[in-house]
N, C-alpha and C. Protein backbone atom coordinates (compact mmCIF):
# COMPACT_ATOMS: atom_id res chain seq x y z
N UNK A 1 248.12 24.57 219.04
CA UNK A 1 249.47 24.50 219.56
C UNK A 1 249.64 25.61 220.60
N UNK A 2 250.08 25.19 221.51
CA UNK A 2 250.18 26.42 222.67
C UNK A 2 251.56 26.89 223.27
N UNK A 3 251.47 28.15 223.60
CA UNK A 3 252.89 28.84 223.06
C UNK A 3 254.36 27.89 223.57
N UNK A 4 254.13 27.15 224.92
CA UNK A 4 255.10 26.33 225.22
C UNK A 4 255.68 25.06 224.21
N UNK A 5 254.35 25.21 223.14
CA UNK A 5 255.10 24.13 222.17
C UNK A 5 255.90 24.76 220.84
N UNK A 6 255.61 26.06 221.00
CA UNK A 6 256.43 26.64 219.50
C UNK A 6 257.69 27.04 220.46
N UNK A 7 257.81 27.31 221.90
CA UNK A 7 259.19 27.19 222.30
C UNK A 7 260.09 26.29 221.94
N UNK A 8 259.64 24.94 222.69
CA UNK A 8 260.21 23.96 222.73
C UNK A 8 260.87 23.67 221.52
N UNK A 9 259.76 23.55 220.00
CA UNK A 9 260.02 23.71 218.93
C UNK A 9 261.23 24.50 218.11
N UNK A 10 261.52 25.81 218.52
CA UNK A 10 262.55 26.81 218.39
C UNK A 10 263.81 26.29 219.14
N UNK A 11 263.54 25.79 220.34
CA UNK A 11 264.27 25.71 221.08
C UNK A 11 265.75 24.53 220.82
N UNK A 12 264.69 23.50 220.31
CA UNK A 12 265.02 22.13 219.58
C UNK A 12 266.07 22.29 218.23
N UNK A 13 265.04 23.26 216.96
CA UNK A 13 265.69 23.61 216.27
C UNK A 13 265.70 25.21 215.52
N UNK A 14 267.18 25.45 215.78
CA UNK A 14 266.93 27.27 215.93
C UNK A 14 266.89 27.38 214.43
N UNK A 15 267.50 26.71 213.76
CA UNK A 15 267.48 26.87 212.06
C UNK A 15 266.02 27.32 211.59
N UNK A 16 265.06 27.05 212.27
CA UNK A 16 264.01 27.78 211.87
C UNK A 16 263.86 28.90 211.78
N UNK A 17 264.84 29.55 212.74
CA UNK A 17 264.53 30.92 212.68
C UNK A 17 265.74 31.55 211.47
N UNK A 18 266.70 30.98 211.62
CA UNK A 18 268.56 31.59 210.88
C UNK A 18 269.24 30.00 211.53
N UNK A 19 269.65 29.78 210.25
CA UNK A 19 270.59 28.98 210.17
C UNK A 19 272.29 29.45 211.38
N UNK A 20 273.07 28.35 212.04
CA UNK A 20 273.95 28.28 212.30
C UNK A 20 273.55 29.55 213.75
N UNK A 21 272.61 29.42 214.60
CA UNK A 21 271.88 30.06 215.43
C UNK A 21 272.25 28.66 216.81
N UNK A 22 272.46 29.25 217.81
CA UNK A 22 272.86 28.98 219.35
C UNK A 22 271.83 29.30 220.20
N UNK A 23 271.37 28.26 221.00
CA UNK A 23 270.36 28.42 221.78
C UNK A 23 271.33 28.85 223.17
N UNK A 24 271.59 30.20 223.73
CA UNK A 24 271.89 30.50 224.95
C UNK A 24 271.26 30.00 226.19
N UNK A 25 270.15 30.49 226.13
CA UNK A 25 269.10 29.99 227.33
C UNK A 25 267.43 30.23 226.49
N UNK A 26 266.84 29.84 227.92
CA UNK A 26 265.42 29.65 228.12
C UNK A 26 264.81 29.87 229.25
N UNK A 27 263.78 31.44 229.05
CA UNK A 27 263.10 31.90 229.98
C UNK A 27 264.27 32.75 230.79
N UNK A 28 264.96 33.56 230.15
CA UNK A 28 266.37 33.70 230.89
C UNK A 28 265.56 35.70 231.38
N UNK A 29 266.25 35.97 232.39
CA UNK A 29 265.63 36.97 233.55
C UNK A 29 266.88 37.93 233.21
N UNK A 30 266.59 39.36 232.62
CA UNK A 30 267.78 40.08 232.82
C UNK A 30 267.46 41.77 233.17
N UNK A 31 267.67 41.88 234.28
CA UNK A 31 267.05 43.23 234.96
C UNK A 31 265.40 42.95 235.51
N UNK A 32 265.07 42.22 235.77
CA UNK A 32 263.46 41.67 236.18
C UNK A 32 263.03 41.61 234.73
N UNK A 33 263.51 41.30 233.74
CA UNK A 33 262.70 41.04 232.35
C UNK A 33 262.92 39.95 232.08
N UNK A 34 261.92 38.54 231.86
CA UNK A 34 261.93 37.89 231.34
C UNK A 34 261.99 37.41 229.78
N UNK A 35 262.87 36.72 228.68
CA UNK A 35 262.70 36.61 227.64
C UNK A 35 262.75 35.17 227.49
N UNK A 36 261.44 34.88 226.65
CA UNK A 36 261.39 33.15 226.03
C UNK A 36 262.85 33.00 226.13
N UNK A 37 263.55 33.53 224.86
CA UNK A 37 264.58 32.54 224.64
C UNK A 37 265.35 33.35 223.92
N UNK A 38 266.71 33.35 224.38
CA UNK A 38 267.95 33.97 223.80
C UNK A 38 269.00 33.09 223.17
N UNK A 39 269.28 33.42 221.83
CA UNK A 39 270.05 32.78 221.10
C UNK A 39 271.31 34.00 220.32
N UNK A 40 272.25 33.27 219.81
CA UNK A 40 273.69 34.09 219.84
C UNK A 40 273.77 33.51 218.37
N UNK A 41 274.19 34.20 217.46
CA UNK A 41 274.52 33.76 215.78
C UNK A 41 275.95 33.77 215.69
N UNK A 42 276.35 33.21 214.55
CA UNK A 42 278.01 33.14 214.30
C UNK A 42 278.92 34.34 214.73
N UNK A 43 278.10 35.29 214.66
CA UNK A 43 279.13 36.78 214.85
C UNK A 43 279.13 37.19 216.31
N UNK A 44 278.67 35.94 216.95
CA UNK A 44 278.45 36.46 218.48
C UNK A 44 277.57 37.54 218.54
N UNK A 45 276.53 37.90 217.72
CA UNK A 45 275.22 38.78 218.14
C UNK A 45 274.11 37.88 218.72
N UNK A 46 273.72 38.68 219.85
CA UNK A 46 272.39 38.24 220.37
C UNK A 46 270.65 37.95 219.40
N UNK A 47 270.33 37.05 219.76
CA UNK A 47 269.01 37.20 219.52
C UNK A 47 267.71 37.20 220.56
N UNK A 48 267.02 37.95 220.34
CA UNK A 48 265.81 37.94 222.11
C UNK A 48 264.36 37.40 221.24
N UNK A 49 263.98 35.92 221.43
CA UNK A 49 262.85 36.11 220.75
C UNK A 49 261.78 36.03 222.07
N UNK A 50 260.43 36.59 221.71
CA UNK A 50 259.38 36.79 222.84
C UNK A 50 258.13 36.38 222.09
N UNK A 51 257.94 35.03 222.45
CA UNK A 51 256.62 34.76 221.64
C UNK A 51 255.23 35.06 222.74
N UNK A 52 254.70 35.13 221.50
CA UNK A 52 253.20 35.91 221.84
C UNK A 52 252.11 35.07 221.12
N UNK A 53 250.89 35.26 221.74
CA UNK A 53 249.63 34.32 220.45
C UNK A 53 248.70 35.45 221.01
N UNK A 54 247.88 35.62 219.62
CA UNK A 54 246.56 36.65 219.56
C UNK A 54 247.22 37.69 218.77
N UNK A 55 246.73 39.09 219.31
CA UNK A 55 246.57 40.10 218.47
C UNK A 55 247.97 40.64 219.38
N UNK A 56 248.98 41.89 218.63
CA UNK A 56 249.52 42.44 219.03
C UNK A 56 249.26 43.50 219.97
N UNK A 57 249.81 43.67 221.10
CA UNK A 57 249.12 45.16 221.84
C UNK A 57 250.27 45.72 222.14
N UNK A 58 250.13 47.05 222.67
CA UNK A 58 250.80 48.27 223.33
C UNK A 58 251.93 47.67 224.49
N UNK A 59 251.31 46.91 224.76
CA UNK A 59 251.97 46.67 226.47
C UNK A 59 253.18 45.54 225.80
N UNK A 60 253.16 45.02 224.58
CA UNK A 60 253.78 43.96 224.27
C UNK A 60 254.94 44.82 223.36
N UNK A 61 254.58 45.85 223.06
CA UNK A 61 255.71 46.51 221.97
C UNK A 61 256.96 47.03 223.15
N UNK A 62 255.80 47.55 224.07
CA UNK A 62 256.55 48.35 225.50
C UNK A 62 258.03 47.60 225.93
N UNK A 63 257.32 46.09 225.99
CA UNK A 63 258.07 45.21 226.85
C UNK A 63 259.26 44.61 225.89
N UNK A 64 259.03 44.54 224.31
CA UNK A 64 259.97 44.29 223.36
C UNK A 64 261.26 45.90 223.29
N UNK A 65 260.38 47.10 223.38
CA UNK A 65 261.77 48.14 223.50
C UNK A 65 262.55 48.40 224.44
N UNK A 66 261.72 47.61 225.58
CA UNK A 66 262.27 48.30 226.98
C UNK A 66 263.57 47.39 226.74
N UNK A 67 263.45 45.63 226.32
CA UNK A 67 264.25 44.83 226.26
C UNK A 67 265.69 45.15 225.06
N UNK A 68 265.01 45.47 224.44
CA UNK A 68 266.04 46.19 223.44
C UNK A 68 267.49 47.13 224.00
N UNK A 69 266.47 48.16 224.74
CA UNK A 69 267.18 49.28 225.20
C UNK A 69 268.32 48.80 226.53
N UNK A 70 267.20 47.73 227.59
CA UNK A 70 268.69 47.04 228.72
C UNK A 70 269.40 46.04 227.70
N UNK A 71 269.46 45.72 226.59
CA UNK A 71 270.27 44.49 225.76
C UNK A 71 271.18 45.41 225.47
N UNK A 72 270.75 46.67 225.13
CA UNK A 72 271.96 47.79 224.49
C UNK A 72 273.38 47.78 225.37
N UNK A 73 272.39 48.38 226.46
CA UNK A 73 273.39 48.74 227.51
C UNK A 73 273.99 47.93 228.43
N UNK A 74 273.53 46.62 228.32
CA UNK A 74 274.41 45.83 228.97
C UNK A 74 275.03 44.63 228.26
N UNK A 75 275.91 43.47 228.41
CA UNK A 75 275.93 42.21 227.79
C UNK A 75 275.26 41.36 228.25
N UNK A 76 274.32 40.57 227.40
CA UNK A 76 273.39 39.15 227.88
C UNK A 76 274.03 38.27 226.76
């Protein structure tokens, strides 16, 4: 399965991840950062998921805090 199909998959149905979950967008760009896919839960909190296949690395944790830190400080 290749990563565009566990999108699509998520994308289709977010209950996989949390029930009563809102698909915002897809592939959505915020400050030159790209994220798979942003979804919003009942309380109006964000979710940023960033799928990956293989082994975890450095450059991938980088790109998950950096996203964290502009989600802080701005609204997406």
């Amino acid at each position: 399965m290749k990563g565009i199909d566990v999108e699509n998959i998520l994308a289709k149905y977010p209950e996989l991840i949390e029930s009563d979950l809102h698909l915002v967008g897809r592939q959505v760009t915020v400050y030159g950062r790209r994220m798979d896919l942003l979804f919003e839960d009942v309380n109006k909190r964000k979710l940023i998921v960033e799928l990956k296949s293989g082994p975890i690395l450095d450059k991938h944790i980088g790109k998950l805090w950096h996203t964290r830190v502009v989600s802080s400080l701005i609204k997406i």
